[in-house]
N, C-alpha and C. Protein backbone atom coordinates (compact mmCIF):
# COMPACT_ATOMS: atom_id res chain seq x y z
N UNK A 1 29.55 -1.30 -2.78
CA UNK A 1 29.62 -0.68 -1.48
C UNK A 1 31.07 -0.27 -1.19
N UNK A 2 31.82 -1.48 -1.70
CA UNK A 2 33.73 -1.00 -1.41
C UNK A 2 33.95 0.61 -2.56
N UNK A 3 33.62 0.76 -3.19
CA UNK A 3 34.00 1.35 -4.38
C UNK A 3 33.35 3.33 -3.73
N UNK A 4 31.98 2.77 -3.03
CA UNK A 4 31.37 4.15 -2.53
C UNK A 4 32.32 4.35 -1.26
N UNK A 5 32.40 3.76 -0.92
CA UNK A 5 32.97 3.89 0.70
C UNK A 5 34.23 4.45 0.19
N UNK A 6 34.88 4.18 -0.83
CA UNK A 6 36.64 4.82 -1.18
C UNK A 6 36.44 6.03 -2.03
N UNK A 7 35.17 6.18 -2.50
CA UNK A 7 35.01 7.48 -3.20
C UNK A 7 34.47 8.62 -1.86
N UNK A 8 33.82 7.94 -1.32
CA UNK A 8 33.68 9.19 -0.09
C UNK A 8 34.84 9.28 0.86
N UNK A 9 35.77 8.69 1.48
CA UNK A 9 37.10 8.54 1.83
C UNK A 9 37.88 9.81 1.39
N UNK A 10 37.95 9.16 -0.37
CA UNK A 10 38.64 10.16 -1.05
C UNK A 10 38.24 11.95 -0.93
N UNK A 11 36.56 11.81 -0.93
CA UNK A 11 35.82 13.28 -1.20
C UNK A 11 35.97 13.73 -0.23
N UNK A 12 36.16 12.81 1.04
CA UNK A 12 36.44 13.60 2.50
C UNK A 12 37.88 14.38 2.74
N UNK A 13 38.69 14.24 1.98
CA UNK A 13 39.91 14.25 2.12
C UNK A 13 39.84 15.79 1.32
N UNK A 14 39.20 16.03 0.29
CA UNK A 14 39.20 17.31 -0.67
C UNK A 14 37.80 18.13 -0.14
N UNK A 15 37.03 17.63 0.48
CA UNK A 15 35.89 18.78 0.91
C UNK A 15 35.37 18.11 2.24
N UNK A 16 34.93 19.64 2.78
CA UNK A 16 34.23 19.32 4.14
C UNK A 16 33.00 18.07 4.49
N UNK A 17 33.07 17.21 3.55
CA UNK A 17 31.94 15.99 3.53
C UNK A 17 31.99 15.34 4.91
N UNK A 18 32.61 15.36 5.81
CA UNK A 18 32.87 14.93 7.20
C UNK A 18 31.67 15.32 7.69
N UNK A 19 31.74 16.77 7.59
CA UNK A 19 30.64 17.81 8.66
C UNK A 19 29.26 17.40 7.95
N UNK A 20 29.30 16.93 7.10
CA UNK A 20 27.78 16.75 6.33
C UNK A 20 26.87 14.92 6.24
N UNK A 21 28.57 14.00 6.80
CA UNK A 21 27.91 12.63 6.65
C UNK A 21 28.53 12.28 8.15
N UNK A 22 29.00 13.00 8.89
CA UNK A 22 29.10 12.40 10.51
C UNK A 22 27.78 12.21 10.90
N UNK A 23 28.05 11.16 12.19
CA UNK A 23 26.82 10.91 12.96
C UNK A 23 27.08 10.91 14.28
N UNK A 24 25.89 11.01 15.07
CA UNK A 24 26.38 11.01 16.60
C UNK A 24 25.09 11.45 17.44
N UNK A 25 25.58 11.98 18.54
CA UNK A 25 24.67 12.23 19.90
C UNK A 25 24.75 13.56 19.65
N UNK A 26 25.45 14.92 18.70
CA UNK A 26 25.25 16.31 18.61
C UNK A 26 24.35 16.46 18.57
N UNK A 27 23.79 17.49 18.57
CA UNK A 27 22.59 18.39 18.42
C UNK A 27 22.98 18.92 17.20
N UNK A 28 23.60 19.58 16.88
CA UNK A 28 23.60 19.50 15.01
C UNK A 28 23.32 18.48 14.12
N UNK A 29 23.05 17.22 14.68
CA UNK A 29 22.93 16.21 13.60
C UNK A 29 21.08 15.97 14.28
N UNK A 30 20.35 16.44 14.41
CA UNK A 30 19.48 15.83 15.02
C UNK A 30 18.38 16.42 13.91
N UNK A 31 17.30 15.35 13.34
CA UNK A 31 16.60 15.18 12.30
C UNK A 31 16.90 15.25 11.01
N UNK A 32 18.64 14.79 11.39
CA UNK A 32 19.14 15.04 9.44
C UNK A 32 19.06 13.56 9.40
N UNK A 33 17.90 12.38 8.85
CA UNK A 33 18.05 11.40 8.65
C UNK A 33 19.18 11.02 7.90
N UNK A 34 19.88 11.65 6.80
CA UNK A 34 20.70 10.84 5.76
C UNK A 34 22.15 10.55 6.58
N UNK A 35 22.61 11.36 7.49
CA UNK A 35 23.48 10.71 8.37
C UNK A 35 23.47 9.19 8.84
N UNK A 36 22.70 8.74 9.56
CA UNK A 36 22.28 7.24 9.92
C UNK A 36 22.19 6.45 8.40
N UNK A 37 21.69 6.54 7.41
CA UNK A 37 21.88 6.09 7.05
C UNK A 37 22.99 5.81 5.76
N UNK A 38 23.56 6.88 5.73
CA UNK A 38 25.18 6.84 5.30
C UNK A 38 26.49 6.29 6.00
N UNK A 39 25.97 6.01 7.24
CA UNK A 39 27.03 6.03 7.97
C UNK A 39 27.88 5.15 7.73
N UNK A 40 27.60 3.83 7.05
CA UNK A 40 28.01 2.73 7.26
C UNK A 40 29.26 2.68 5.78
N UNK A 41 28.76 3.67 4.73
CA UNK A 41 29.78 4.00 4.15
C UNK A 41 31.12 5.20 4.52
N UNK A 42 30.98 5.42 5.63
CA UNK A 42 32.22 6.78 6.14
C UNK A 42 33.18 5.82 6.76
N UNK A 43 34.71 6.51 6.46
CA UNK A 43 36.03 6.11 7.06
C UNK A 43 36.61 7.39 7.30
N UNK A 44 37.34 7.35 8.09
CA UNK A 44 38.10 8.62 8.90
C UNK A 44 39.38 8.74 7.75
N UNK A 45 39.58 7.74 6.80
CA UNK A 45 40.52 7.78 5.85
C UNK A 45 40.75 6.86 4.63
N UNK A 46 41.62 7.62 3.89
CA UNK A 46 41.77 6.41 2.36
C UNK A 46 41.92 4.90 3.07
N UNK A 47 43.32 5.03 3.70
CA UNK A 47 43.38 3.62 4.42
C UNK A 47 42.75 2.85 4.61
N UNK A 48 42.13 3.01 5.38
CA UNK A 48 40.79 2.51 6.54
C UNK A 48 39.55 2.13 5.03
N UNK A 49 39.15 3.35 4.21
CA UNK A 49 38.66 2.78 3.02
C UNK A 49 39.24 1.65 2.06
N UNK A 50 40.29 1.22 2.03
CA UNK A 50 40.69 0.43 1.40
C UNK A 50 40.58 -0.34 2.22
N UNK A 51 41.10 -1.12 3.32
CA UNK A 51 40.81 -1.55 4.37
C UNK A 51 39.33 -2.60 4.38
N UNK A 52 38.50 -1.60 4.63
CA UNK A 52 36.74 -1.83 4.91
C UNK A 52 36.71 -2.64 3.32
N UNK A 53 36.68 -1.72 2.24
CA UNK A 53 36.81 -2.24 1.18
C UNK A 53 37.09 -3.95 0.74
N UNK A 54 38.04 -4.08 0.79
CA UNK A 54 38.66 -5.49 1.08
C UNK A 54 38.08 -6.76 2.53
N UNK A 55 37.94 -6.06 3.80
CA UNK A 55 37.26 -7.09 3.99
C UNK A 55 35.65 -7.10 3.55
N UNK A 56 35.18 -6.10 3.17
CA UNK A 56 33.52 -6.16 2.36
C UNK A 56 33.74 -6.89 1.08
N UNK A 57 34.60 -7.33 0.51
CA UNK A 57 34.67 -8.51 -0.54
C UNK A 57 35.24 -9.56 0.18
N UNK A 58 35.74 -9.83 1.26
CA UNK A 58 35.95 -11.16 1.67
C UNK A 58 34.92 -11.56 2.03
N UNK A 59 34.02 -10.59 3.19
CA UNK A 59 32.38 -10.97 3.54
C UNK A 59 31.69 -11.31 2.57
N UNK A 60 31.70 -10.12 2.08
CA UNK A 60 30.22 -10.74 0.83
C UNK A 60 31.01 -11.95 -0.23
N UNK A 61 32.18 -12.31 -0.13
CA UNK A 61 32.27 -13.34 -1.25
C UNK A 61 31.34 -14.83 -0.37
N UNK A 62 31.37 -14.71 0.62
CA UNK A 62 30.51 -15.70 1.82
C UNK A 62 29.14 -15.02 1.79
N UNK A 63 28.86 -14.21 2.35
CA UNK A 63 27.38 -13.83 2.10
C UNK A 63 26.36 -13.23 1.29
N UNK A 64 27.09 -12.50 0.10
CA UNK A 64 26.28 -12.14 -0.94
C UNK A 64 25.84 -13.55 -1.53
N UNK A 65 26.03 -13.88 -1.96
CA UNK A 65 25.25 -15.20 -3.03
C UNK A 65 24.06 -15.85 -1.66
N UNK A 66 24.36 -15.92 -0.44
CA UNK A 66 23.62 -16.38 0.29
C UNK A 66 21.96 -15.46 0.45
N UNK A 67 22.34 -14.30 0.31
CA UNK A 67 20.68 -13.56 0.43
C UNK A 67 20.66 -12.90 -0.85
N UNK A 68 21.47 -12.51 -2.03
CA UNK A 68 21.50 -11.82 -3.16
C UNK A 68 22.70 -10.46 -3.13
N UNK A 69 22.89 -9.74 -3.86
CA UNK A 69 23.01 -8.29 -4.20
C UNK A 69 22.59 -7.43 -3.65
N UNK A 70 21.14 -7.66 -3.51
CA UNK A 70 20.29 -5.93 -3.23
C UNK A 70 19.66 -6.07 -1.87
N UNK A 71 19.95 -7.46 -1.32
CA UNK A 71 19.82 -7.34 0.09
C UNK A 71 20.88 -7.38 1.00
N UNK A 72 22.08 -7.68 0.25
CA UNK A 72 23.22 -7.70 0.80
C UNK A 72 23.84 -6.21 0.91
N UNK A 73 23.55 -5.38 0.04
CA UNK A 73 23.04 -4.12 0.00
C UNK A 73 22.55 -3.24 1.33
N UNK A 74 21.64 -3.70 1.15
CA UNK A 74 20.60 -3.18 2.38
C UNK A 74 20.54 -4.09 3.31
N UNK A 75 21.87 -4.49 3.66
CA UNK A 75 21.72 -5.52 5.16
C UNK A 75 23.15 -4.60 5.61
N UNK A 76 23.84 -4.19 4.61
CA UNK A 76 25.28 -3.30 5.08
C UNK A 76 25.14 -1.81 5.35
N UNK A 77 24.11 -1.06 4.86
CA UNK A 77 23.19 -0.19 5.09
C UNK A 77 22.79 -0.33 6.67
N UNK A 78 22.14 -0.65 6.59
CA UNK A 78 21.35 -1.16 7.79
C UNK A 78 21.68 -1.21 8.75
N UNK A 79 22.88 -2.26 8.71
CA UNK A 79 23.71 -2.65 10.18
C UNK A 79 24.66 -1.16 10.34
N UNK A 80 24.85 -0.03 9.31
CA UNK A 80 25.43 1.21 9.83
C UNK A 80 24.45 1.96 10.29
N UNK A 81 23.13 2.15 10.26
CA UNK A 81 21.87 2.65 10.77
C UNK A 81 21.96 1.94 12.41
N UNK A 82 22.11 0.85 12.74
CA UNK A 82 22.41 0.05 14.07
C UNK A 82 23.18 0.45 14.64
N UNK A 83 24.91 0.84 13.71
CA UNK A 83 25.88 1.44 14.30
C UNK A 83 25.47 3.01 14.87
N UNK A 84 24.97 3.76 13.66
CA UNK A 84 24.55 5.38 14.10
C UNK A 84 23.41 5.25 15.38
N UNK A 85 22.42 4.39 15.28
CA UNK A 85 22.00 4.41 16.32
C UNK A 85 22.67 3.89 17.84
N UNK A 86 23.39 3.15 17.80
CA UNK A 86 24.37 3.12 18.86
C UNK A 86 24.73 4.22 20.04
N UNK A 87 25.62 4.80 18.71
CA UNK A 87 26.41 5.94 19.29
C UNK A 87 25.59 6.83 19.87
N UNK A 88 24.44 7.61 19.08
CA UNK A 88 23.38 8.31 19.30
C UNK A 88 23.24 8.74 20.74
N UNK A 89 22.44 6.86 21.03
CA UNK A 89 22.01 6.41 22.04
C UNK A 89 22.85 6.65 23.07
N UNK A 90 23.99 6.07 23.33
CA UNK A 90 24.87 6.46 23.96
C UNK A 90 25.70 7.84 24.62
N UNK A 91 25.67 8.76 23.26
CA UNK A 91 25.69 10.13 23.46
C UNK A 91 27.11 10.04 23.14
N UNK A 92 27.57 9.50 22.29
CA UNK A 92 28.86 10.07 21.23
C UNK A 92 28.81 10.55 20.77
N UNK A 93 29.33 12.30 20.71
CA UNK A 93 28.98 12.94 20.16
C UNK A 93 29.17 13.43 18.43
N UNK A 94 30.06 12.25 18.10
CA UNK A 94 30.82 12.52 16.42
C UNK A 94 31.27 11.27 16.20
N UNK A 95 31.19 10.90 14.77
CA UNK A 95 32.12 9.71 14.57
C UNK A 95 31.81 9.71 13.30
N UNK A 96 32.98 8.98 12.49
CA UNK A 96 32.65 9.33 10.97
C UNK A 96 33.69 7.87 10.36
N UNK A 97 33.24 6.96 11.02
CA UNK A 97 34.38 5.80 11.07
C UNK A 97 33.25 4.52 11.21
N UNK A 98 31.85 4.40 10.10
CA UNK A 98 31.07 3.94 10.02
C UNK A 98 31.39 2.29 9.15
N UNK A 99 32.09 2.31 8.59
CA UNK A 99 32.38 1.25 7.59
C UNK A 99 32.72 -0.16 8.52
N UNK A 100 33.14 0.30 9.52
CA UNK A 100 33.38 -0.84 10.17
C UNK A 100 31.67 -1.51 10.97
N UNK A 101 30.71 -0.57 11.09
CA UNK A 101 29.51 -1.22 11.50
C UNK A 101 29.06 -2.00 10.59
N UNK A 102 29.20 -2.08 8.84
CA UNK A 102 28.52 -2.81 8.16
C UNK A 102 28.64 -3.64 7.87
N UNK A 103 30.68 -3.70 8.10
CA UNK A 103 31.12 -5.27 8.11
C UNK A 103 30.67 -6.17 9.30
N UNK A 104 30.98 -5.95 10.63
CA UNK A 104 30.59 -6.14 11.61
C UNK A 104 29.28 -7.16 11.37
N UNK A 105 28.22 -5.75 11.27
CA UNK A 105 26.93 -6.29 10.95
C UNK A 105 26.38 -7.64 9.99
N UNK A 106 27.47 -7.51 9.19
CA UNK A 106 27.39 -9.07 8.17
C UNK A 106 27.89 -9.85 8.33
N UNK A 107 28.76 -9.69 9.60
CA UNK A 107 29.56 -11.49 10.21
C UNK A 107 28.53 -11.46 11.54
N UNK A 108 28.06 -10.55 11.91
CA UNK A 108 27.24 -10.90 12.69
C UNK A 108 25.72 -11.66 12.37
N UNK A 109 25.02 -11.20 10.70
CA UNK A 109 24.09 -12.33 10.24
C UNK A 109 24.72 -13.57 9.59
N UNK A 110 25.68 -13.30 9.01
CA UNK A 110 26.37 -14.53 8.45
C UNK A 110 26.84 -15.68 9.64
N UNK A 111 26.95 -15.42 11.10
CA UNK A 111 27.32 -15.74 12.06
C UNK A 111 25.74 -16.62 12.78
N UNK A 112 24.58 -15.92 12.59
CA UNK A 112 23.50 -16.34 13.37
C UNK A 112 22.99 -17.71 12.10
N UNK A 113 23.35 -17.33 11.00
CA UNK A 113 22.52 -18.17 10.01
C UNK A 113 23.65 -19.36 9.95
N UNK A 114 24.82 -19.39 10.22
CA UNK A 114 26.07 -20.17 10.38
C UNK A 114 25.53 -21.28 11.09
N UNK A 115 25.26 -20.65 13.00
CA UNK A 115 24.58 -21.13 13.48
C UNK A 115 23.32 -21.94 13.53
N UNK A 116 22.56 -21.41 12.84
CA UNK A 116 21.35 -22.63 12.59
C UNK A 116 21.36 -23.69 11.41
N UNK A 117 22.56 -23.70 10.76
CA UNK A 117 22.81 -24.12 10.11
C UNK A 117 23.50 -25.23 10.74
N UNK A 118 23.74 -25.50 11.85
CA UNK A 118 25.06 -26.26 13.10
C UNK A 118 26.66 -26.04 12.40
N UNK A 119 26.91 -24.59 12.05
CA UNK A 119 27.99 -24.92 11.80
C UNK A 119 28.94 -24.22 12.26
N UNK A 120 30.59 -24.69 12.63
CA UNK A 120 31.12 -23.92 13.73
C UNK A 120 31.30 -22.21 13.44
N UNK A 121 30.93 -21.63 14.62
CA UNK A 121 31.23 -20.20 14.58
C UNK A 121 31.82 -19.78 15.39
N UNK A 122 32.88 -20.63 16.27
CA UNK A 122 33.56 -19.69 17.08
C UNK A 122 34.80 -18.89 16.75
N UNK A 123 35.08 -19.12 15.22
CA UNK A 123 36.01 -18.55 14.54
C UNK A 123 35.11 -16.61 14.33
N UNK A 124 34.06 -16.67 14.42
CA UNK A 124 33.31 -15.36 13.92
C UNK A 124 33.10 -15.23 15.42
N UNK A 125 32.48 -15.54 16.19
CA UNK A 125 32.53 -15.07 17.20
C UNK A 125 34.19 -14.26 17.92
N UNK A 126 35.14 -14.93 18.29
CA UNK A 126 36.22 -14.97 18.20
C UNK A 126 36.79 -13.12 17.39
N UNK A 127 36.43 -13.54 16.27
CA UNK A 127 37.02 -12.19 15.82
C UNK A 127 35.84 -11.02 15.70
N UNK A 128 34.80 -11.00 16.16
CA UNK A 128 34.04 -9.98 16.20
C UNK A 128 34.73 -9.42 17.64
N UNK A 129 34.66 -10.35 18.51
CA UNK A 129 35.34 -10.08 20.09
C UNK A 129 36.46 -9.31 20.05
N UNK A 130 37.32 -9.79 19.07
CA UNK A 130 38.44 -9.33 19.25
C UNK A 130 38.67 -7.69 18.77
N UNK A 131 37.80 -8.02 17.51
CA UNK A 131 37.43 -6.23 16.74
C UNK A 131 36.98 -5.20 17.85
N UNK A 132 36.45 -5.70 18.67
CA UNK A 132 35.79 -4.80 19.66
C UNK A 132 35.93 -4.46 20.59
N UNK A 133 36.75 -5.80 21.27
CA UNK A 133 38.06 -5.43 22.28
C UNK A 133 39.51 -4.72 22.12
N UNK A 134 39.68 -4.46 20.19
CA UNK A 134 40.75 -3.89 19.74
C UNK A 134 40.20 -2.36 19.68
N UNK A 135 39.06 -1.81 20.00
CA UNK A 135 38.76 -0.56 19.34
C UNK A 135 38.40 -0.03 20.88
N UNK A 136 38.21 -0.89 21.93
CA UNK A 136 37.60 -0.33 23.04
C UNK A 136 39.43 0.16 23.72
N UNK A 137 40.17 -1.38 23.46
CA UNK A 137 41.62 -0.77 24.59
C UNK A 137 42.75 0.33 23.48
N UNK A 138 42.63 0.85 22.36
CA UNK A 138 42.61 2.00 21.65
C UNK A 138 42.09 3.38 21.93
N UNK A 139 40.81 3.05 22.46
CA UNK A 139 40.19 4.16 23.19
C UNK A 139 39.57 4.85 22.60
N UNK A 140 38.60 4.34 21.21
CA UNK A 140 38.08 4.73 20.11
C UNK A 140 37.06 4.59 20.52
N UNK A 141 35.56 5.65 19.99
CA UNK A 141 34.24 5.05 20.53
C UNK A 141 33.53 4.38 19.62
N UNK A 142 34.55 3.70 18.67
CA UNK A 142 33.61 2.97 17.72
C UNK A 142 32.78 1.52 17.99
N UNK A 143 33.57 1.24 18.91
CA UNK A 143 33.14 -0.05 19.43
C UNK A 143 31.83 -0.18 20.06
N UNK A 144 31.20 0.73 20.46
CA UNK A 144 29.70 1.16 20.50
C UNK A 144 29.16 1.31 19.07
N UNK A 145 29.63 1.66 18.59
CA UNK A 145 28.94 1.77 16.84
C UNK A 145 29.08 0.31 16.40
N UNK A 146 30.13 -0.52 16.83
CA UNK A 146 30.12 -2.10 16.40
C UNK A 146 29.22 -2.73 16.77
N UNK A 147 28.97 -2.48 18.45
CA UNK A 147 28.12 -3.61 19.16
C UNK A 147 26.86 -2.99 18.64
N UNK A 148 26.46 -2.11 18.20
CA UNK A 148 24.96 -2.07 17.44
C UNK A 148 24.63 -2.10 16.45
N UNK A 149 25.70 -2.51 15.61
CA UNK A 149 26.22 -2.64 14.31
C UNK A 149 25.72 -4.73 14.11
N UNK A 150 26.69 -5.10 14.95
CA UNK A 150 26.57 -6.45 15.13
C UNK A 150 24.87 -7.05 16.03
N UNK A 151 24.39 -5.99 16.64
CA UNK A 151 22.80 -5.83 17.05
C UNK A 151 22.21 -6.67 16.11
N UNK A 152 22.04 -5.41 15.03
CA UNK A 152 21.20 -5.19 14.00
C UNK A 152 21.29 -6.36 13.06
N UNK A 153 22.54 -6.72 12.69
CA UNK A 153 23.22 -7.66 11.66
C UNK A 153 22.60 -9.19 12.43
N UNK A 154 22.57 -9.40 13.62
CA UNK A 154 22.08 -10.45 14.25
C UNK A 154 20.41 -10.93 14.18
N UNK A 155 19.78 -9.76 14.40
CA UNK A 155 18.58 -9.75 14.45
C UNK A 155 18.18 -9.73 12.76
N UNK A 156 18.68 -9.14 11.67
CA UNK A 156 18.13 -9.56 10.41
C UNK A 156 18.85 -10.72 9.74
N UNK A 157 19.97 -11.80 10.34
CA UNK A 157 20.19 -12.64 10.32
C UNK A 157 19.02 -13.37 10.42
N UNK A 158 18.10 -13.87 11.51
CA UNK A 158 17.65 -14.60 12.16
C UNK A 158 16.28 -13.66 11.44
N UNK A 159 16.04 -12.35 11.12
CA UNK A 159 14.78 -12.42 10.40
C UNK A 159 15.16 -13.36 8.73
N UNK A 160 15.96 -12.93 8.39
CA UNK A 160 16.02 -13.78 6.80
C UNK A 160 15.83 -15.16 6.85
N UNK A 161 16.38 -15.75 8.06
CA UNK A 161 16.44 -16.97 8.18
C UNK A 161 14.59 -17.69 8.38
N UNK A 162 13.80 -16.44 9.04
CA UNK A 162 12.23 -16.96 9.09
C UNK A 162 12.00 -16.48 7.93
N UNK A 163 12.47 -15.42 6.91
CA UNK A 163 11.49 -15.31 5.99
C UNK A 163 11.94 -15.45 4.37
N UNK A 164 13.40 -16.48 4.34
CA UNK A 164 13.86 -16.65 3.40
C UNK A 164 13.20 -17.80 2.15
N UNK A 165 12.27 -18.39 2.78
CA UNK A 165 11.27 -19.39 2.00
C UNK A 165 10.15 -18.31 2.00
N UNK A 166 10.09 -17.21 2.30
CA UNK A 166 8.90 -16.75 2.09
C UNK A 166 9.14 -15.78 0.77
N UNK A 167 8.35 -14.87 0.40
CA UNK A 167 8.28 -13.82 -0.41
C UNK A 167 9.11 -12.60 -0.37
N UNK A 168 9.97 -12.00 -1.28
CA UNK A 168 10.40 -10.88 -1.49
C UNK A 168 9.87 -10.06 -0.16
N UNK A 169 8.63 -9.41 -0.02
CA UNK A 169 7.74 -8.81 0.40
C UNK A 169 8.58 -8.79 1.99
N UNK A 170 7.85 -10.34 1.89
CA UNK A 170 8.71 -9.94 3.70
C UNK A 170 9.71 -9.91 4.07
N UNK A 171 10.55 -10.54 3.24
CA UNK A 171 12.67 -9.80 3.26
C UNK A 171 12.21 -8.54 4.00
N UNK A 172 11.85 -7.77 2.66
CA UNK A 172 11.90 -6.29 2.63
C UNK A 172 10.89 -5.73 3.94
N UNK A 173 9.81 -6.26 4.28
CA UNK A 173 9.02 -6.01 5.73
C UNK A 173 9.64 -5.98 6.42
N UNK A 174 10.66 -7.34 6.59
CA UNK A 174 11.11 -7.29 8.20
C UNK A 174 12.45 -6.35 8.31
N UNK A 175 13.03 -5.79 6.88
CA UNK A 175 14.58 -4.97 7.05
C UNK A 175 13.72 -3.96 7.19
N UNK A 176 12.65 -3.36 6.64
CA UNK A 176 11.93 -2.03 7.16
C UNK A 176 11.51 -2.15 8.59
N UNK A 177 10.94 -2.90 9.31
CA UNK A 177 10.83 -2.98 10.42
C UNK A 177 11.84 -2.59 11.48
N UNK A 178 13.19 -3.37 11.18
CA UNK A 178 14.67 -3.19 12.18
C UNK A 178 14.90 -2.06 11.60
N UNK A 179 15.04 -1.03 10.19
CA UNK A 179 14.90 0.20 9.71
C UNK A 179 13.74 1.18 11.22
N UNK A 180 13.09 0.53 11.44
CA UNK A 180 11.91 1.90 11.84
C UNK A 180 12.25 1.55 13.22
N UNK A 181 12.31 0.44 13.73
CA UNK A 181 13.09 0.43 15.65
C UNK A 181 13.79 1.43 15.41
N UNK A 182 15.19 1.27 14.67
CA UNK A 182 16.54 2.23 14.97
C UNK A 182 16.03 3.45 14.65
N UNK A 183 15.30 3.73 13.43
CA UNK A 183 14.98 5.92 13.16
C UNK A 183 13.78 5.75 14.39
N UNK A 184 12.90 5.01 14.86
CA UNK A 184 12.22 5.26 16.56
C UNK A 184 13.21 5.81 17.92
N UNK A 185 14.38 4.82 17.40
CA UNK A 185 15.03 4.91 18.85
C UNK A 185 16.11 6.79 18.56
N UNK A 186 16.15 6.95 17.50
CA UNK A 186 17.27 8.05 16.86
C UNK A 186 16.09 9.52 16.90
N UNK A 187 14.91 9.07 16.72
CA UNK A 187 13.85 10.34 16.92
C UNK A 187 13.89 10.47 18.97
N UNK A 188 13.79 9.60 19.32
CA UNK A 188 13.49 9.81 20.42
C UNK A 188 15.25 10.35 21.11
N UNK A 189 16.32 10.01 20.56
CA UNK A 189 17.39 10.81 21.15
C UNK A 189 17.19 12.66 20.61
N UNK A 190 16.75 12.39 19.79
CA UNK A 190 16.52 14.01 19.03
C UNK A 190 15.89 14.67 19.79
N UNK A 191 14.44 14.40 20.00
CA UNK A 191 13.70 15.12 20.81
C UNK A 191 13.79 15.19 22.37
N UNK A 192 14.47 14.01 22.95
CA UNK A 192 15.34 14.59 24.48
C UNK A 192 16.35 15.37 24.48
């Protein structure tokens, strides 16, 4: 995921890939599904890609081994689908500074499963707060793309956690499920 996120960084920098993987509340972006769900790999820059990069191996060195690879995968996915739907919702009209919803989103399940686990999280709480209070007094509208970022990441926290003794099957049920809320809630900004 670090490695895509710095190759599109990079591709953004040499071609118009901005105009083609932004997301938002426009009316130009409305029924291009692959936006939402790219989003979570876009950075406004190399930086910021290296950046995301590095803390997505500090996260997943904590939460990949905890749900696997290919759901850790599609839990960073996901929580940028939470982020695009955010903004959407909200009516931001552009943003292309997605990488930060997916981290977000994985201290936010790594945070709920922490929790039922009784173990302290006010260190994750603490700095999700702070990420979001750093992007709101900046004056960035990403911090709406966080808090639905960290939504999403919460709620399939607490689904893995009911269906992690269970079967493959329902992993994958219940991330399609929080998948079809957010493209429900992203059809219905389209068509208003």
């Amino acid at each position: 995921m670090a490695v895509a996120t710095l190759l599109i960084a990079i591709a953004a920098q040499l071609a118009p890939l901005t105009s083609l993987l932004a997301s938002g509340a426009a009316e130009v972006f409305d029924f291009q599904v692959w936006r939402p769900l790219v989003f979570s790999l876009t950075t406004s820059s190399i930086i910021s890609a290296v950046l995301s990069g590095l803390f997505l191996v500090l996260i997943g060195h904590q939460t990949e081994p905890m749900i696997g690879s290919v759901q850790f995968a599609v839990l960073y996915l996901l929580c940028g689908v939470g982020g695009s739907t955010a903004i959407s919702l909200a009516g931001v009209p552009y943003s292309f500074e997605g990488s930060m919803c997916g981290l977000f989103g994985l201290m936010a399940a790594a945070t709920v499963v922490k929790y039922v686990q009784k173990q302290d999280i006010r260190a994750d709480i603490v700095l999700l707060t702070m990420f979001i209070i750093w992007a709101i007094v900046v004056g960035s509208n990403t911090w709406i793309a966080d808090i639905g970022a960290v939504v999403v990441g919460a709620v399939s926290g607490w689904a893995w956690l009911q269906t992690r003794w269970s079967s493959y099957r329902r992993q994958l049920a219940a991330s399609l499920a929080i998948l079809a809320v957010c493209l429900v809630a992203l059809v219905v900004t389209w068509v208003m």
